[in-house]
C-alpha atoms as a PDB file:
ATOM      1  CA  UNK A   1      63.371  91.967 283.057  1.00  0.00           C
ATOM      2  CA  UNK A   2      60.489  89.714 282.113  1.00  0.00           C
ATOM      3  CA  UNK A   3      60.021  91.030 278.608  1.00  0.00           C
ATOM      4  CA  UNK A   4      63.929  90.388 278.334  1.00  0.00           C
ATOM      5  CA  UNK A   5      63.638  86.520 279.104  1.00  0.00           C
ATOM      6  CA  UNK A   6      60.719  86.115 276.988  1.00  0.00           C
ATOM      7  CA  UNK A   7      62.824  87.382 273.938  1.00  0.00           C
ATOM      8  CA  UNK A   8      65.612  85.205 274.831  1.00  0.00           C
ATOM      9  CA  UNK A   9      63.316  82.232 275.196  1.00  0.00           C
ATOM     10  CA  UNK A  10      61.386  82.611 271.861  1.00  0.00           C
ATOM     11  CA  UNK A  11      64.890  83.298 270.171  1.00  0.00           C
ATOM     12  CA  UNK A  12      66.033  79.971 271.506  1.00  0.00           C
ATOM     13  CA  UNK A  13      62.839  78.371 270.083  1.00  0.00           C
ATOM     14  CA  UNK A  14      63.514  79.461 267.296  1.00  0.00           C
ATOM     15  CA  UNK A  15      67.271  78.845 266.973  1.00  0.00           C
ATOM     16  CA  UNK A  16      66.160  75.309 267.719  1.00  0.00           C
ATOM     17  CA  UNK A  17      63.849  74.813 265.042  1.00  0.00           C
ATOM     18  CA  UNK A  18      65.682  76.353 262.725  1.00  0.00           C
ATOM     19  CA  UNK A  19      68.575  73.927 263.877  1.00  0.00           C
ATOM     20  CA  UNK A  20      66.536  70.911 263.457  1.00  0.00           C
ATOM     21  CA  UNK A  21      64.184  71.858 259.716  1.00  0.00           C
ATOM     22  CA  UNK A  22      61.458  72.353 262.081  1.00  0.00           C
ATOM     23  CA  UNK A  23      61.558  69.208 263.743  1.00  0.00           C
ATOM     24  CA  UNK A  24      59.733  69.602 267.204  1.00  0.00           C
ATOM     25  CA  UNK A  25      60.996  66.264 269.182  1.00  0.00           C
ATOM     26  CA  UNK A  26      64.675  67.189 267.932  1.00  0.00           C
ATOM     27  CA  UNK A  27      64.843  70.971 269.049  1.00  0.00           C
ATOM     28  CA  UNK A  28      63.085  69.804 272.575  1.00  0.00           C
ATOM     29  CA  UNK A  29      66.376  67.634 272.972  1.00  0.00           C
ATOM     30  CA  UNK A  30      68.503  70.624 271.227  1.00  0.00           C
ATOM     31  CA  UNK A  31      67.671  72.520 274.121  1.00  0.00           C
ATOM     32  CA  UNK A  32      67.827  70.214 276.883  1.00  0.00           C
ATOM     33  CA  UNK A  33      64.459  70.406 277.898  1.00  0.00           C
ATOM     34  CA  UNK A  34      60.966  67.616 277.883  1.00  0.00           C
ATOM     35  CA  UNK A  35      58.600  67.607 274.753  1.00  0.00           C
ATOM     36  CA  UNK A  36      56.299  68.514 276.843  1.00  0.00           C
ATOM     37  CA  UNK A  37      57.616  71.759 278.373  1.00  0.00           C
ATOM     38  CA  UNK A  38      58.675  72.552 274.667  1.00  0.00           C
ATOM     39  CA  UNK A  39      55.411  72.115 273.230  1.00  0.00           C
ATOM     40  CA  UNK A  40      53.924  74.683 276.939  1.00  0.00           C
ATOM     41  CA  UNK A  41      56.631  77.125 275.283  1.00  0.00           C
ATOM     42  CA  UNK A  42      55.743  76.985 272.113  1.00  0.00           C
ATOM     43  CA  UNK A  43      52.190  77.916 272.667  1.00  0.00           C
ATOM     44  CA  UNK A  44      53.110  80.442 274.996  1.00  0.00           C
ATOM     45  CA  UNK A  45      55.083  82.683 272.385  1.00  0.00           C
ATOM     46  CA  UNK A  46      52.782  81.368 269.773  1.00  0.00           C
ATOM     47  CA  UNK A  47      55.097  79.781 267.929  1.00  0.00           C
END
Protein backbone atom coordinates (compact mmCIF):
# COMPACT_ATOMS: atom_id res chain seq x y z
CA UNK A 1 0.00 0.00 0.00
CA UNK A 2 2.91 2.30 0.73
CA UNK A 3 4.75 1.73 -2.52
CA UNK A 4 1.22 2.56 -4.14
CA UNK A 5 1.00 6.16 -2.53
CA UNK A 6 4.48 6.90 -3.22
CA UNK A 7 3.77 6.38 -7.04
CA UNK A 8 0.75 8.42 -6.86
CA UNK A 9 2.58 11.16 -5.03
CA UNK A 10 5.66 11.43 -7.36
CA UNK A 11 3.11 11.24 -10.37
CA UNK A 12 1.38 14.25 -8.92
CA UNK A 13 4.79 16.00 -8.64
CA UNK A 14 5.29 15.54 -11.63
CA UNK A 15 1.91 16.34 -13.24
CA UNK A 16 2.48 19.60 -11.41
CA UNK A 17 5.61 20.57 -12.82
CA UNK A 18 4.88 19.62 -15.93
CA UNK A 19 1.66 21.85 -15.50
CA UNK A 20 3.55 24.81 -14.47
CA UNK A 21 7.20 24.59 -17.13
CA UNK A 22 8.83 23.51 -14.06
CA UNK A 23 7.95 26.24 -11.95
CA UNK A 24 8.33 25.06 -8.21
CA UNK A 25 6.24 27.95 -6.23
CA UNK A 26 3.37 27.44 -8.96
CA UNK A 27 2.97 23.51 -8.80
CA UNK A 28 3.19 23.85 -4.71
CA UNK A 29 -0.11 26.00 -5.17
CA UNK A 30 -1.25 23.52 -8.18
CA UNK A 31 -1.50 21.03 -5.65
CA UNK A 32 -2.82 22.71 -2.75
CA UNK A 33 -0.09 22.19 -0.58
CA UNK A 34 3.00 24.79 1.33
CA UNK A 35 6.38 25.38 -0.57
CA UNK A 36 7.75 23.97 2.00
CA UNK A 37 6.11 20.52 2.20
CA UNK A 38 6.59 20.57 -1.71
CA UNK A 39 10.13 21.18 -1.65
CA UNK A 40 10.21 17.84 1.72
CA UNK A 41 8.46 15.90 -1.32
CA UNK A 42 10.49 16.67 -3.80
CA UNK A 43 13.60 15.52 -2.13
CA UNK A 44 11.99 12.59 -0.91
CA UNK A 45 11.27 11.02 -4.48
CA UNK A 46 14.33 12.78 -5.68
CA UNK A 47 12.83 14.80 -7.90
Amino acid sequence: MEHYVAQIERSLLQSALGQTNGVQVRAADVLGISYRSFRHLMKKYEL
